[in-house]
Protein backbone atom coordinates (compact mmCIF):
# COMPACT_ATOMS: atom_id res chain seq x y z
CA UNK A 1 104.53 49.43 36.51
CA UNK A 2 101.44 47.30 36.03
CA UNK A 3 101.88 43.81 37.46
CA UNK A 4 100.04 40.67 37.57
CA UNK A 5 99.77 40.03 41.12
CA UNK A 6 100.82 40.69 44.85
CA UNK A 7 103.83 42.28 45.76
CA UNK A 8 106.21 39.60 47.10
CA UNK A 9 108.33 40.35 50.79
CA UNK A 10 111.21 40.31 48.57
CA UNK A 11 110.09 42.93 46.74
CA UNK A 12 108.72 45.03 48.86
CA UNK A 13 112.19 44.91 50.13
CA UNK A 14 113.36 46.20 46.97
CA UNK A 15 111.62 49.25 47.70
CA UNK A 16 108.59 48.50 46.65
CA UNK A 17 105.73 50.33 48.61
CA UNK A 18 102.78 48.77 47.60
CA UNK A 19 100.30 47.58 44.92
CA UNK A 20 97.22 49.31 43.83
CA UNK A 21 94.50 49.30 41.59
CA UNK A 22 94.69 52.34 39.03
CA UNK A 23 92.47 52.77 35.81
CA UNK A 24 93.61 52.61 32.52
CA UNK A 25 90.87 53.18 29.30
CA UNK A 26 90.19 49.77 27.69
CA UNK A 27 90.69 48.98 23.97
CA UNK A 28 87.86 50.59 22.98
CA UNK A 29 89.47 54.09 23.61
CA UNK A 30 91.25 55.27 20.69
CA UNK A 31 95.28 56.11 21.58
CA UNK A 32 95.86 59.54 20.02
CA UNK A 33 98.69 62.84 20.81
CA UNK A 34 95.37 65.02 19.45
CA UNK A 35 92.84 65.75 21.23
CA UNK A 36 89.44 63.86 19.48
CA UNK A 37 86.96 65.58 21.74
CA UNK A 38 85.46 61.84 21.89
CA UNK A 39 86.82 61.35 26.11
CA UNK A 40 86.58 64.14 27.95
CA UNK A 41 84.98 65.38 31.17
CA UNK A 42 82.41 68.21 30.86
CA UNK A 43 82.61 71.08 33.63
CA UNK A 44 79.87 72.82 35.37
CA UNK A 45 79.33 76.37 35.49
CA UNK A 46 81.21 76.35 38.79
CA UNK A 47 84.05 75.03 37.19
CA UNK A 48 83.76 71.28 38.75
CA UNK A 49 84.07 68.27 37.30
CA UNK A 50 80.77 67.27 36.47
CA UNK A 51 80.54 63.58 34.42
CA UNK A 52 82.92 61.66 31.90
CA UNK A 53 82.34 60.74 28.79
CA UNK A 54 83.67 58.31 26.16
CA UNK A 55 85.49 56.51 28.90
CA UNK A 56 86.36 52.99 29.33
CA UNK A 57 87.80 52.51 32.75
CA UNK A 58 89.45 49.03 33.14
CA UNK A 59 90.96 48.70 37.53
CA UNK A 60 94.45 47.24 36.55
CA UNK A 61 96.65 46.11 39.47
CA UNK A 62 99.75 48.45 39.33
CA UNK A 63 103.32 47.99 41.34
CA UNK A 64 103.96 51.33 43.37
CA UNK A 65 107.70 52.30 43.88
CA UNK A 66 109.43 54.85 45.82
CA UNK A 67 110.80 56.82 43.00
CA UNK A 68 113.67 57.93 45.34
CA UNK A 69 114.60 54.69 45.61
CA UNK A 70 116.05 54.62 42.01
CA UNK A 71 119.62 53.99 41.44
CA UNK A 72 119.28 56.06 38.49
CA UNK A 73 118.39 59.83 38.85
CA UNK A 74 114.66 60.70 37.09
CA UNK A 75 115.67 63.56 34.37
CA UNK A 76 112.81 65.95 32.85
CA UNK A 77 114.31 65.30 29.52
CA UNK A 78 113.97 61.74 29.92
CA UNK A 79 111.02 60.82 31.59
CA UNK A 80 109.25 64.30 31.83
CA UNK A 81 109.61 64.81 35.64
CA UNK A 82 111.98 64.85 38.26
CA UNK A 83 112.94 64.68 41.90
CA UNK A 84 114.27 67.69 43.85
CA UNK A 85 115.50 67.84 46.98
CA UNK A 86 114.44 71.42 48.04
CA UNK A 87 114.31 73.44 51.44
CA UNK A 88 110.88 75.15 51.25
CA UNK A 89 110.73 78.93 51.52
CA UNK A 90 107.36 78.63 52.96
CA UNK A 91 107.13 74.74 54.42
CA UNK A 92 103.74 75.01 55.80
CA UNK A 93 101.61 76.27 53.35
CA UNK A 94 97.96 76.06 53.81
CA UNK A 95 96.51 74.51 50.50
CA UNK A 96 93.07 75.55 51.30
CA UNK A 97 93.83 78.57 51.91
CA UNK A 98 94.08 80.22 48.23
CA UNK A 99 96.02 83.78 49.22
CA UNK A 100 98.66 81.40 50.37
CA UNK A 101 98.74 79.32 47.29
CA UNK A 102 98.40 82.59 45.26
CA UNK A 103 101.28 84.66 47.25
CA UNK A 104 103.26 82.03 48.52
CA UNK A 105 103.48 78.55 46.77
CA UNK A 106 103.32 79.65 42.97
CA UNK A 107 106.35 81.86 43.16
CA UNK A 108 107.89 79.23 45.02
CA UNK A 109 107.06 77.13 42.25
CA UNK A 110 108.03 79.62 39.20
CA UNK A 111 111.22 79.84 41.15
CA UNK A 112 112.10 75.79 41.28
CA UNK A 113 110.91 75.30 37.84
CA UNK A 114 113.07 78.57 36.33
CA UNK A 115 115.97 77.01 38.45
CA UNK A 116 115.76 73.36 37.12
CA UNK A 117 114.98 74.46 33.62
CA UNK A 118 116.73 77.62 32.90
CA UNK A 119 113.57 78.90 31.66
CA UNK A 120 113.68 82.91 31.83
CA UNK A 121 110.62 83.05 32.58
CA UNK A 122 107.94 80.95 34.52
CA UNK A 123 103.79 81.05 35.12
CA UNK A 124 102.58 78.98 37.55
CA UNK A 125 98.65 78.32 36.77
CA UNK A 126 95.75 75.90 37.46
CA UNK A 127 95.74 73.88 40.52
CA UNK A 128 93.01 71.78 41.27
CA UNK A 129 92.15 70.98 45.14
CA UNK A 130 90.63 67.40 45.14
CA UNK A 131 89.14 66.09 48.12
CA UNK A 132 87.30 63.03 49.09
CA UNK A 133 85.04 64.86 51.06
CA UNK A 134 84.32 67.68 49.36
CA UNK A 135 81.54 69.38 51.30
CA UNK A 136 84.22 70.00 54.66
CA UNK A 137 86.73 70.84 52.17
CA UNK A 138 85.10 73.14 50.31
CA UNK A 139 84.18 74.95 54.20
CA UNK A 140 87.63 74.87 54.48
CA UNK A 141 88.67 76.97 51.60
CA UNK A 142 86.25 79.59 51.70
CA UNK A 143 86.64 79.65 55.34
CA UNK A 144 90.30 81.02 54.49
CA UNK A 145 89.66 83.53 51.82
CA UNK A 146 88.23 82.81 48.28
CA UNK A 147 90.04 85.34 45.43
CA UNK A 148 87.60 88.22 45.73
CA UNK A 149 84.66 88.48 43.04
CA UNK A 150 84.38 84.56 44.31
CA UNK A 151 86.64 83.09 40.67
CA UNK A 152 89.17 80.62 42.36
CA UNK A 153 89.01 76.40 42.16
CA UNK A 154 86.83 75.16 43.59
CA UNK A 155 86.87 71.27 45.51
CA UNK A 156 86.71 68.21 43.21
CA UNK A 157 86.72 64.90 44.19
CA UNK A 158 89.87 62.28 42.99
CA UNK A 159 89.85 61.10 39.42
CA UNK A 160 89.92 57.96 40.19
CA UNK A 161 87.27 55.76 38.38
CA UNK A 162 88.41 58.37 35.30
CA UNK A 163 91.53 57.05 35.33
CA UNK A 164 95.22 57.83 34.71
CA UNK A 165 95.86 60.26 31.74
CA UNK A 166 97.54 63.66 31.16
CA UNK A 167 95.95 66.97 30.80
CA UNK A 168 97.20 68.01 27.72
CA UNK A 169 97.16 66.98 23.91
CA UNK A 170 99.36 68.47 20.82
CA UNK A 171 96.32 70.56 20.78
CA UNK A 172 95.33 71.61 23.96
CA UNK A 173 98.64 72.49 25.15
CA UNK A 174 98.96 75.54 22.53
CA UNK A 175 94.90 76.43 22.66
CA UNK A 176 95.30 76.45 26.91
CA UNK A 177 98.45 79.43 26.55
CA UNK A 178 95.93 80.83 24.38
CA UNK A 179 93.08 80.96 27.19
CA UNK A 180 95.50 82.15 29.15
CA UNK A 181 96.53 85.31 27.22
CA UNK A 182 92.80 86.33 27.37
CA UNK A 183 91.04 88.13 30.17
CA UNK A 184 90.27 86.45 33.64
CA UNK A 185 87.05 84.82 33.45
CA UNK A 186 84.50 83.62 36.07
CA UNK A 187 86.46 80.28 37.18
CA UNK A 188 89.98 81.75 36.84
CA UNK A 189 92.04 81.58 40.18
CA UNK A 190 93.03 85.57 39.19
CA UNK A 191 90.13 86.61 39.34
CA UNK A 192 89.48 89.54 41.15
CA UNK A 193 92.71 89.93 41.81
CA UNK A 194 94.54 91.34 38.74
CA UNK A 195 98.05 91.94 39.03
CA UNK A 196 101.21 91.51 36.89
CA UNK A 197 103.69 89.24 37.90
CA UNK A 198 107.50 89.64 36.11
């Protein structure tokens, strides 16, 4: 919730954890469910982030709550997410480590998601790995065991100054199933490691 000052003792009693800065685009950015191609970030060939464009990043002090601290239960019909209390098959995963990720963590994910949702059927792909300090990071990863052929994500550093937004459009959502119905490419996290999953 944005807010116009410091949190208050009181509220922070409420639950409140903190306040924060997060970025918002200003007025200037157009408010659209398409994609426009006018905001965007463009990607390198190593499938980084590499600069923003068509941004307006405004710092807007936010309230930060403890969404478990609701006295109303968060429902994905609702508000598009929720919170599960779940026992972790595998509770120490290794997320620089991508054969853990890869073997481990998605099918625990397909598995929550199919459970919550009823879906018959569940993909888990994409994950970005974003770390301040990407250079020990990135040592970290390959140190573990990058996909072989060297496709996997690779480390990006927060969005912050690109501010709060969602990944997908009216658009993009149907054109990214597309991509992923086509063959592995240099950047995919498959790579080199084709398999199929049912």
């Amino acid at each position: 919730r944005r807010a116009g000052g410091p949190l208050t003792t009181n509220q922070l009693h409420r639950g409140l954890a903190t306040s924060a800065h997060l970025y918002y685009q200003g007025p200037s950015v157009p408010r659209t469910l398409t994609s426009t191609g006018c905001v965007g970030v463009h990607r390198n060939l190593a499938g980084s982030d590499s600069d923003f464009f068509g941004v307006d990043s405004v710092p807007t002090l936010c309230e930060i709550q403890d969404g478990r601290q609701s006295p109303e239960p968060f429902s994905l019909d609702t508000h598009g997410f929720e919170l599960v209390d779940e026992t972790r098959e595998n509770p120490h995963i290794n997320y620089f480590a991508p054969t853990e990720l890869l073997d481990q963590y998605y099918p625990e994910c397909e598995k929550l998601v199919s459970r919550r949702t009823g879906a018959s059927r569940v993909i888990a792909f994409d994950h970005n790995i974003r770390a301040k300090s990407r250079k020990p990071a990135a040592e970290a990863a390959n140190s573990r065991g990058a996909p072989a052929g060297g496709g996997g994500p690779s480390i990006q550093e927060p969005l912050i100054t690109y501010g709060v937004h969602n990944d997908y459009t009216m658009a993009s959502a149907p054109r990214r199933v597309e991509q992923l119905a086509a063959p592995a490419s240099a950047n995919d996290t498959w790579r080199g490691k084709p398999r199929v999953r049912t």
